[in-house]
Protein backbone atom coordinates (compact mmCIF):
# COMPACT_ATOMS: atom_id res chain seq x y z
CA UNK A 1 57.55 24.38 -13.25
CA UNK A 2 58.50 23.05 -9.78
CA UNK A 3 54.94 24.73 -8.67
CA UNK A 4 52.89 22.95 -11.65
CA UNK A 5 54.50 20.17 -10.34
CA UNK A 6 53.42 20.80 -6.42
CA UNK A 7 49.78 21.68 -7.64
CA UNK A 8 49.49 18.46 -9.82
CA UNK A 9 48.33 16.36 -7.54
CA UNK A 10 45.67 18.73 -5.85
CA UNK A 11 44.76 19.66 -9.30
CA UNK A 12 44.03 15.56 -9.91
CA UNK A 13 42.06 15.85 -6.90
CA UNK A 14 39.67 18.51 -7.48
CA UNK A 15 39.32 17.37 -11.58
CA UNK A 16 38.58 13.89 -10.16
CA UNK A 17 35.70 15.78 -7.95
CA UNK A 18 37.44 13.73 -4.84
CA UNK A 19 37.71 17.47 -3.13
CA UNK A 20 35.24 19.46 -4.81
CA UNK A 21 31.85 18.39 -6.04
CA UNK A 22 28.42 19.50 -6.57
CA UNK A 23 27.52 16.38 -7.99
CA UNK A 24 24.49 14.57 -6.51
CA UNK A 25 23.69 11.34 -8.10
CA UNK A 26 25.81 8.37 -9.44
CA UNK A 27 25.01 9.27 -13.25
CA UNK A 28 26.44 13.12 -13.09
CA UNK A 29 29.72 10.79 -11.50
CA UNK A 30 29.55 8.61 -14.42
CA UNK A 31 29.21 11.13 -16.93
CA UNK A 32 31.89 13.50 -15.96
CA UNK A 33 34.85 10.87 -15.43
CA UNK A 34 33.21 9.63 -18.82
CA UNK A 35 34.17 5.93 -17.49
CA UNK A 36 34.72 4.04 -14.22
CA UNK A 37 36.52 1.20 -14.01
CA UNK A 38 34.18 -1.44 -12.46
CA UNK A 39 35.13 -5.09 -12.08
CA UNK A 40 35.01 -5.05 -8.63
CA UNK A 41 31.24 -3.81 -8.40
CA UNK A 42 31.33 -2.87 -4.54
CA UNK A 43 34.18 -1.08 -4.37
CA UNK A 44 33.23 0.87 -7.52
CA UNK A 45 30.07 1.70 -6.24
CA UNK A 46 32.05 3.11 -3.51
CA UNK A 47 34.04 5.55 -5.74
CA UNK A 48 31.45 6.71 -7.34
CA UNK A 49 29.65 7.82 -3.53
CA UNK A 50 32.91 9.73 -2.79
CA UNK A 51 33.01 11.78 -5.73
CA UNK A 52 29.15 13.27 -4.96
CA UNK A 53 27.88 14.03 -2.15
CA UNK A 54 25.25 12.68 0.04
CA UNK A 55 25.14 9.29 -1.94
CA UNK A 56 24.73 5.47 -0.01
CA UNK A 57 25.43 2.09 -0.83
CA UNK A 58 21.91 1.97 -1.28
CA UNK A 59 21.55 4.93 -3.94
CA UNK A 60 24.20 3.57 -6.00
CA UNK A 61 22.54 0.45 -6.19
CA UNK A 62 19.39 1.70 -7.41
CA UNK A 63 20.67 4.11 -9.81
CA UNK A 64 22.32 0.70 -11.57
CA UNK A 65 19.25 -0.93 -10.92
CA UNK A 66 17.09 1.55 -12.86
CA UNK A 67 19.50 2.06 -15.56
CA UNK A 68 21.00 5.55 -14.94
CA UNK A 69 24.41 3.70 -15.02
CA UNK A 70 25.15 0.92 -16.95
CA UNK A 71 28.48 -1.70 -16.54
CA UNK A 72 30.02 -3.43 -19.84
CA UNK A 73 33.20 -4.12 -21.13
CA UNK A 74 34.67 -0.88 -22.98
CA UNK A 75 37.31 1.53 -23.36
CA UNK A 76 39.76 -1.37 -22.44
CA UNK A 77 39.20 -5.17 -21.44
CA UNK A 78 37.29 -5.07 -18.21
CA UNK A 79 34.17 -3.94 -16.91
CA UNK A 80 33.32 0.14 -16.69
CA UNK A 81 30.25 2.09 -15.35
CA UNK A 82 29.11 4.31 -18.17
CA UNK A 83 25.74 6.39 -18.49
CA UNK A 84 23.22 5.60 -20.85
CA UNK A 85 23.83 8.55 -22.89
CA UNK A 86 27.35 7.65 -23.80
CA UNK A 87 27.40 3.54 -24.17
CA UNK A 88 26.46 3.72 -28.03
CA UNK A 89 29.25 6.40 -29.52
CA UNK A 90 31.96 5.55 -26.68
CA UNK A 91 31.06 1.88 -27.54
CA UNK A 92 31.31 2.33 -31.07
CA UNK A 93 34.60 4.15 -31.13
CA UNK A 94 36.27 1.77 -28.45
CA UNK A 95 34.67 -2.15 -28.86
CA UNK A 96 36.35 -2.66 -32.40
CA UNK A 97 39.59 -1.92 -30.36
CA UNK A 98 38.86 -4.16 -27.26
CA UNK A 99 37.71 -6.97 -29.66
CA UNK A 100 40.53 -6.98 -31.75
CA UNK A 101 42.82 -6.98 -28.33
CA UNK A 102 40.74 -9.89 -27.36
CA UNK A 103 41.36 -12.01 -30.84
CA UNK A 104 44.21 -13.99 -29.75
CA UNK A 105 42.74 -15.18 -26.81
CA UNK A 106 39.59 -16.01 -28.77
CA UNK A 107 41.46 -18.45 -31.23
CA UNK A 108 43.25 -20.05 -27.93
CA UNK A 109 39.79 -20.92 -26.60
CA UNK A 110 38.70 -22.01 -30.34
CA UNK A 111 35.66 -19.14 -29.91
CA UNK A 112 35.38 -18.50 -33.59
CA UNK A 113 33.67 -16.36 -35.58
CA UNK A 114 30.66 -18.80 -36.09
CA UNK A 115 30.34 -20.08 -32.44
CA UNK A 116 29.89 -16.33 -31.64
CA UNK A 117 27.75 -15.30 -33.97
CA UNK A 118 25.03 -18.51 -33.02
CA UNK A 119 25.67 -17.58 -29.38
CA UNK A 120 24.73 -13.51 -30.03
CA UNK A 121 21.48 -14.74 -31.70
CA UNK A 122 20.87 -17.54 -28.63
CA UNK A 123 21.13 -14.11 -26.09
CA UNK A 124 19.00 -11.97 -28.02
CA UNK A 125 15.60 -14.53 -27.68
CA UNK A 126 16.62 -15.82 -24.45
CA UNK A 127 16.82 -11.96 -23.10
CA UNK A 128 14.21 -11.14 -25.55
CA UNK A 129 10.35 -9.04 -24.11
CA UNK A 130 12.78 -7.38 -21.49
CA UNK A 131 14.17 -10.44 -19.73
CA UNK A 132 17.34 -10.32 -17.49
CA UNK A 133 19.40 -13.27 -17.32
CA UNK A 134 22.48 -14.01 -14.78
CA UNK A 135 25.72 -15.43 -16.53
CA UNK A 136 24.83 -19.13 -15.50
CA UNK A 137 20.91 -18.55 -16.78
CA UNK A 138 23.30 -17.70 -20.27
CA UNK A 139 25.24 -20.08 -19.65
CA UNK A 140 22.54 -22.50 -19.68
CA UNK A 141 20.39 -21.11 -22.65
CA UNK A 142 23.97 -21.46 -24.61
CA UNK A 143 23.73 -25.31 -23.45
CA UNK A 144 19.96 -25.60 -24.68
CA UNK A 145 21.16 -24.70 -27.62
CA UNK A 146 24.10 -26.77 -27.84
CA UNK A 147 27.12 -24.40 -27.40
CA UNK A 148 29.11 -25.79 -24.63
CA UNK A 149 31.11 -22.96 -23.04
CA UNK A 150 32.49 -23.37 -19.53
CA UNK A 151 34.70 -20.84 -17.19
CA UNK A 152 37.12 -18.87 -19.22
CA UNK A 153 35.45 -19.52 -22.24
CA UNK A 154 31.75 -18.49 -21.19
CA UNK A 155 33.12 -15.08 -19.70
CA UNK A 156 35.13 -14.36 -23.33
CA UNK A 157 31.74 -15.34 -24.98
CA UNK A 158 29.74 -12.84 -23.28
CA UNK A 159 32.34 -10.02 -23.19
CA UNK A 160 32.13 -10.34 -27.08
CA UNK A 161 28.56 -10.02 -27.05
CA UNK A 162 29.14 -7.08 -24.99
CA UNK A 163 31.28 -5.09 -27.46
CA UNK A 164 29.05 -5.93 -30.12
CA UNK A 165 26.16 -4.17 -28.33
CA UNK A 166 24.58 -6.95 -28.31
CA UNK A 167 24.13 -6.98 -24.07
CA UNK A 168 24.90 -4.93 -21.38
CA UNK A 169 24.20 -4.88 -17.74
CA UNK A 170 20.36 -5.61 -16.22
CA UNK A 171 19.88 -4.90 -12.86
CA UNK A 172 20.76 -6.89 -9.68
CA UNK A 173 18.27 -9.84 -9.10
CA UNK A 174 19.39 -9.70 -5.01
CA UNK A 175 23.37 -9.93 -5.02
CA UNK A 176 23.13 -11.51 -8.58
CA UNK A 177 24.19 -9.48 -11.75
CA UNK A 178 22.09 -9.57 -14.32
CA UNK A 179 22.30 -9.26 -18.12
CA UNK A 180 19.86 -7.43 -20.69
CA UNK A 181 19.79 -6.49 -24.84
CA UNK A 182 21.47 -3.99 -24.82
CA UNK A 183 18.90 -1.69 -26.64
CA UNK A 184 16.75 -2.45 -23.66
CA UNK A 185 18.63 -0.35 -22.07
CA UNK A 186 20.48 2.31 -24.12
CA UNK A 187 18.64 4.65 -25.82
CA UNK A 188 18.62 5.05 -29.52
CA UNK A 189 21.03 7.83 -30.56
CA UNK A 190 22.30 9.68 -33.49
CA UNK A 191 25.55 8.20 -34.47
CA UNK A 192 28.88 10.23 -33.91
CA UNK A 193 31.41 10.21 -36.27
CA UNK A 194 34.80 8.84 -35.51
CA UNK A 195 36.83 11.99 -35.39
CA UNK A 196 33.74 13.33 -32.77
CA UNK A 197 33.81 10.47 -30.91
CA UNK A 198 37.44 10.72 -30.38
CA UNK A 199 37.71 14.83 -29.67
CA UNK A 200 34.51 14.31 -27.27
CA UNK A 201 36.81 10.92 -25.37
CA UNK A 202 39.65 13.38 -25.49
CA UNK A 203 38.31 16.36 -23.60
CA UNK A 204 36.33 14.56 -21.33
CA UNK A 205 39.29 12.59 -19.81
CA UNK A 206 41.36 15.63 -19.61
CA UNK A 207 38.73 17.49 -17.99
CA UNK A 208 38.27 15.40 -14.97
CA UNK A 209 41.52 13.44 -15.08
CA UNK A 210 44.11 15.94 -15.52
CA UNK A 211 46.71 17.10 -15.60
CA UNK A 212 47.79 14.03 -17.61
CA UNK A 213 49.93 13.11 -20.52
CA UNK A 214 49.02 11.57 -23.45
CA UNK A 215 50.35 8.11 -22.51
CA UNK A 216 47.90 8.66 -19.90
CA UNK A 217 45.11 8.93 -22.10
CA UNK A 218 46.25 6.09 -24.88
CA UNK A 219 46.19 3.42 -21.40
CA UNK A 220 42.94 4.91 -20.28
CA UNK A 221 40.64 5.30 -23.65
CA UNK A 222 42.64 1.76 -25.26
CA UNK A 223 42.66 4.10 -28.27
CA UNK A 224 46.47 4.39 -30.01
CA UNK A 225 48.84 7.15 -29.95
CA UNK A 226 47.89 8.63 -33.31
CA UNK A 227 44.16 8.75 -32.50
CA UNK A 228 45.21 10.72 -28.88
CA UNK A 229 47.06 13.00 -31.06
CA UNK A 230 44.18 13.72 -33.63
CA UNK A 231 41.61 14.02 -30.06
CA UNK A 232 44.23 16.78 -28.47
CA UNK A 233 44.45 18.39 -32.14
CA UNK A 234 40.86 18.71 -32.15
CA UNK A 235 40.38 19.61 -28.21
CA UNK A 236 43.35 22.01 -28.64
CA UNK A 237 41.70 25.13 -27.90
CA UNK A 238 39.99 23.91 -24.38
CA UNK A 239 43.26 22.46 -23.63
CA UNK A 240 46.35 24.25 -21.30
CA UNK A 241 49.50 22.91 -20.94
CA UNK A 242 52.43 22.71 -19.31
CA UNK A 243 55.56 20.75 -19.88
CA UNK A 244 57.95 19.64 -16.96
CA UNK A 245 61.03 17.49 -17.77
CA UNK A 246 60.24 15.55 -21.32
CA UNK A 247 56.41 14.90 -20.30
CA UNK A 248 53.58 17.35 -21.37
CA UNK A 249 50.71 17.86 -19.03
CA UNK A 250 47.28 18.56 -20.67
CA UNK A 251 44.44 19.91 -18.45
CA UNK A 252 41.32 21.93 -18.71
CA UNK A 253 41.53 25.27 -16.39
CA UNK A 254 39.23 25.54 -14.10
CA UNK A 255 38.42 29.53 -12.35
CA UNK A 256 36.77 27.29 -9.68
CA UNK A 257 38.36 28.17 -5.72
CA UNK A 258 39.10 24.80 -4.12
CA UNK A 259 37.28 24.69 -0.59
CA UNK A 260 38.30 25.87 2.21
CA UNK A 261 38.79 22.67 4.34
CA UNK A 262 38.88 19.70 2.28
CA UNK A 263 39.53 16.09 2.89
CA UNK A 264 43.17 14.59 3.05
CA UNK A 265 42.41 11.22 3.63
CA UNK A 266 40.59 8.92 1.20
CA UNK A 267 39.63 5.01 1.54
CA UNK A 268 39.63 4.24 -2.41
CA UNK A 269 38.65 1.23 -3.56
CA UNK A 270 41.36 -0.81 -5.62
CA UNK A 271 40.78 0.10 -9.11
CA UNK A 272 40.11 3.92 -8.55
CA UNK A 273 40.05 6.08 -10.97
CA UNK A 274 42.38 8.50 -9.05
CA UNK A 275 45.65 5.78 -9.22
CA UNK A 276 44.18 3.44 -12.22
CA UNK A 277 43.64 5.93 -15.02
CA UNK A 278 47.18 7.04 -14.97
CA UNK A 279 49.63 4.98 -16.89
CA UNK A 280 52.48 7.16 -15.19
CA UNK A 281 51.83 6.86 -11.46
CA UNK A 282 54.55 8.15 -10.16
CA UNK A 283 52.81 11.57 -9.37
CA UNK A 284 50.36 9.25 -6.91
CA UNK A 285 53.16 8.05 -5.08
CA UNK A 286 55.40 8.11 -1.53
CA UNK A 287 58.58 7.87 -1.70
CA UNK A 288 58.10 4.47 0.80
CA UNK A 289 56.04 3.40 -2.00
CA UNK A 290 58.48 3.42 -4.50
CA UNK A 291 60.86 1.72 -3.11
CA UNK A 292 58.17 -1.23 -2.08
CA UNK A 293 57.30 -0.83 -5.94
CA UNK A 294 61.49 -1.66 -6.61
CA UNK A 295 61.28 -4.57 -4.01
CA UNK A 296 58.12 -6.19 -5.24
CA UNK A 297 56.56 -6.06 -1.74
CA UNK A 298 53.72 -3.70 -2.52
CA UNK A 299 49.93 -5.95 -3.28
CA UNK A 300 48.96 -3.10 -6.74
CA UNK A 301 45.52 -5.29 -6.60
CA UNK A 302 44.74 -3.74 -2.90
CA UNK A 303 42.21 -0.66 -1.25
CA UNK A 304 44.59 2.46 -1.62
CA UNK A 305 44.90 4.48 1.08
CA UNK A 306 45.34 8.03 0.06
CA UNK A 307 46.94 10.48 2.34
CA UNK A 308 47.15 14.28 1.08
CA UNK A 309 47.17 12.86 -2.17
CA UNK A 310 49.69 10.24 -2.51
CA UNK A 311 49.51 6.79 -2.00
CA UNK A 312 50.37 6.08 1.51
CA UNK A 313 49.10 2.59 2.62
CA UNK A 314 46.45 -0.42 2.15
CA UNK A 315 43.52 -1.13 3.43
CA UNK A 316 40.54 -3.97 3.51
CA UNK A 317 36.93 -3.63 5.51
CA UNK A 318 35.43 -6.72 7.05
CA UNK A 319 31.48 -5.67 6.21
CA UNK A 320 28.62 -6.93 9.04
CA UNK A 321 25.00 -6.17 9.18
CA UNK A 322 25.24 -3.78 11.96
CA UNK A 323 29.19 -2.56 11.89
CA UNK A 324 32.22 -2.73 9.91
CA UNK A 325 35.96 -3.20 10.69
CA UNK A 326 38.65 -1.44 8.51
CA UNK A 327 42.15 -2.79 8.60
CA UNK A 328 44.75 0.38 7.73
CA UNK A 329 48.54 -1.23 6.61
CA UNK A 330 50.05 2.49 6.44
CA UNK A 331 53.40 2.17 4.90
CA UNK A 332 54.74 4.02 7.47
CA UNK A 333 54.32 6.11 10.93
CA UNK A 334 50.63 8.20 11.56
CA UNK A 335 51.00 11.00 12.45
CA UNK A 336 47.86 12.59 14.54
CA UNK A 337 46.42 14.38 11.48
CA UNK A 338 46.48 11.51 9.51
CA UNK A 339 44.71 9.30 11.85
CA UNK A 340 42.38 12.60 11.94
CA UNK A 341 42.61 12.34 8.02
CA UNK A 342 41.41 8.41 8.51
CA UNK A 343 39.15 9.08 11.08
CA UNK A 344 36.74 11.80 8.51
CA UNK A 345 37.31 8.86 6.07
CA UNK A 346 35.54 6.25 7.91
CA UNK A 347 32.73 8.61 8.52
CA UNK A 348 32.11 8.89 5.30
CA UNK A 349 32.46 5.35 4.69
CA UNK A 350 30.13 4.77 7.62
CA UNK A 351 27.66 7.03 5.77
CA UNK A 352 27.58 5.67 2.55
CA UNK A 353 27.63 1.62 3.91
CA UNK A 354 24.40 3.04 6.85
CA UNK A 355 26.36 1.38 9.42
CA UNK A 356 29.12 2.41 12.02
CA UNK A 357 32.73 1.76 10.71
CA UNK A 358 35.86 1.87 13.23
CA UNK A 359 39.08 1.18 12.10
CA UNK A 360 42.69 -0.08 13.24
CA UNK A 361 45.80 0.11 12.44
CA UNK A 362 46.60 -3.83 11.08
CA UNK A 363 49.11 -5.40 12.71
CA UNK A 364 52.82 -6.12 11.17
């Protein structure tokens, strides 16, 4: 077991494509991990681009722009890239869930029932003949209409209309996001039975997420124990597994060789999929990190920086037209190959932004 438990981390790695990929475009990405987490847009854009090769800032953009990925709330309460393909059953099997997570806050900010229904029917004719609206263009067709919303309220409006597949992303009007009907944009679809939906959620996260547990897969999907039971039942024979202390891992096998050289060092961006789809983290972590974990010094909301696949530092980029800066806050001493390991990870950074990135180590 203590080599299942050496190999976990590089099997993460591969699963998660970060080391081995033959994926070219953002959508292949999208539709492998099955969901990316996605409320910070740039830096999700950025983990989709390491994951595939060849892809820039650029790419990513238009691939959102022209619908080959989509951003909405689902799975759990924040925003996620999914492909077009999957937003109707994954939204069917998962909204019910978010929205009923969502209910207390909704009787807090006295959003009931009837003020969302008149505000889903004020979206669909102001985004009606294939408009796209920003949140303040909503914001103010909710106004013409007499629905006040402001702030907290106006983002918990249009979340709901999101999980009722009512709207979904539109593209970017210059840095602006958008909003469209959401049948503008997803394709009509058979529907999937519940039981389908869950086996096909199961085996996709296990695929390219494990080796993972079950509590893994209940925080990622937002679906309950009982229902990650029923999906593992159903996905049992794709499924290995291997059990090490009182947790069961659950993986897909892959014959596949890893590489012979592949990358040690990663820039993620906060929210990756690699640390933030794990509800047990521990197999992500150094041993410095832990104990900043204990002490409540560690900033969980900054870039990760990943060093032969643990979690081995922060980082933040200072973006300009024609260069950027990276700041590196190891959590402790470089040694030369892992400023070699940061040094390939700029590069690619440098690739994917089209301008030349150097970086330093920030000062204490």
């Amino acid at each position: 077991m203590k080599d299942f438990v050496a190999e976990l981390t590089p099997q993460r790695l591969r699963n998660q494509r970060l080391t081995r990929t033959t994926f070219r475009s953002p959508a292949e990405v999208v539709g492998w991990l099955g969901a990316v987490q996605s409320q910070d847009y740039a830096g999700a854009k950025w983990g989709v681009a390491q994951r595939a090769t060849g892809l820039t800032d650029a790419m990513v953009d238009q691939a959102f722009n022209d619908g080959a990925i989509l951003r909405t709330h689902i799975l759990r309460p924040t925003w996620h890239f999914v492909t077009p393909a999957d937003m109707r059953w994954m939204m069917a099997l998962s909204g019910p869930r978010v929205s009923a997570r969502s209910a207390t806050y909704l009787r807090k900010l006295e959003l009931d029932s009837s003020l969302l229904s008149r505000s889903r029917k004020v979206f669909e004719r102001a985004l009606g003949g294939g408009r796209c609206l920003t949140r303040k263009e909503l914001q103010q067709a909710l106004a013409a209409a007499r629905i006040a919303v402001t702030t907290i309220r106006l983002a918990f409006v249009v979340m709901q209309a999101e999980l009722d597949a009512v709207i979904c992303s539109g593209p970017r009007r210059g840095k602006d996001l958008t909003y469209a009907l959401f049948d503008d944009r997803v394709p009509s679809a058979t529907a999937v039975e519940r039981e389908e939906a869950i086996a096909r959620l199961t085996l996709r996260f296990f695929a390219s997420h494990g080796p993972a547990t079950i509590r893994d897969f209940v925080w990622w999907s937002g679906l309950t124990v009982q229902d990650a039971r029923v999906g593992v039942a159903a996905a049992a024979a794709t499924l290995a597994t291997r059990v090490v202390g009182d947790r069961t891992y659950y993986f897909v096998p892959s014959k596949a060789a890893a590489p012979a050289a592949v990358p040690s060092g990663f820039l993620l961006p906060n929210y990756d999929e690699y640390l933030v789809a794990y509800k047990d983290r521990d197999a992500g972590m150094s041993t410095i990190l832990a104990q900043r974990m204990v002490e409540g010094t560690f900033d969980a909301y900054a870039h990760p920086l990943v060093l032969d696949g643990k979690l081995a530092g922060t980082w933040r980029r200072d973006v300009g037209k024609k260069a950027t800066r990276v700041s590196v806050s190891p959590f402790g001493r470089l040694s030369r190959q892992n400023s070699h390991s940061i040094d390939e990870a700029t590069e690619r950074l440098a690739k994917f932004l089209g301008v030349p990135v150097e970086w330093e180590r920030a000062r204490s």
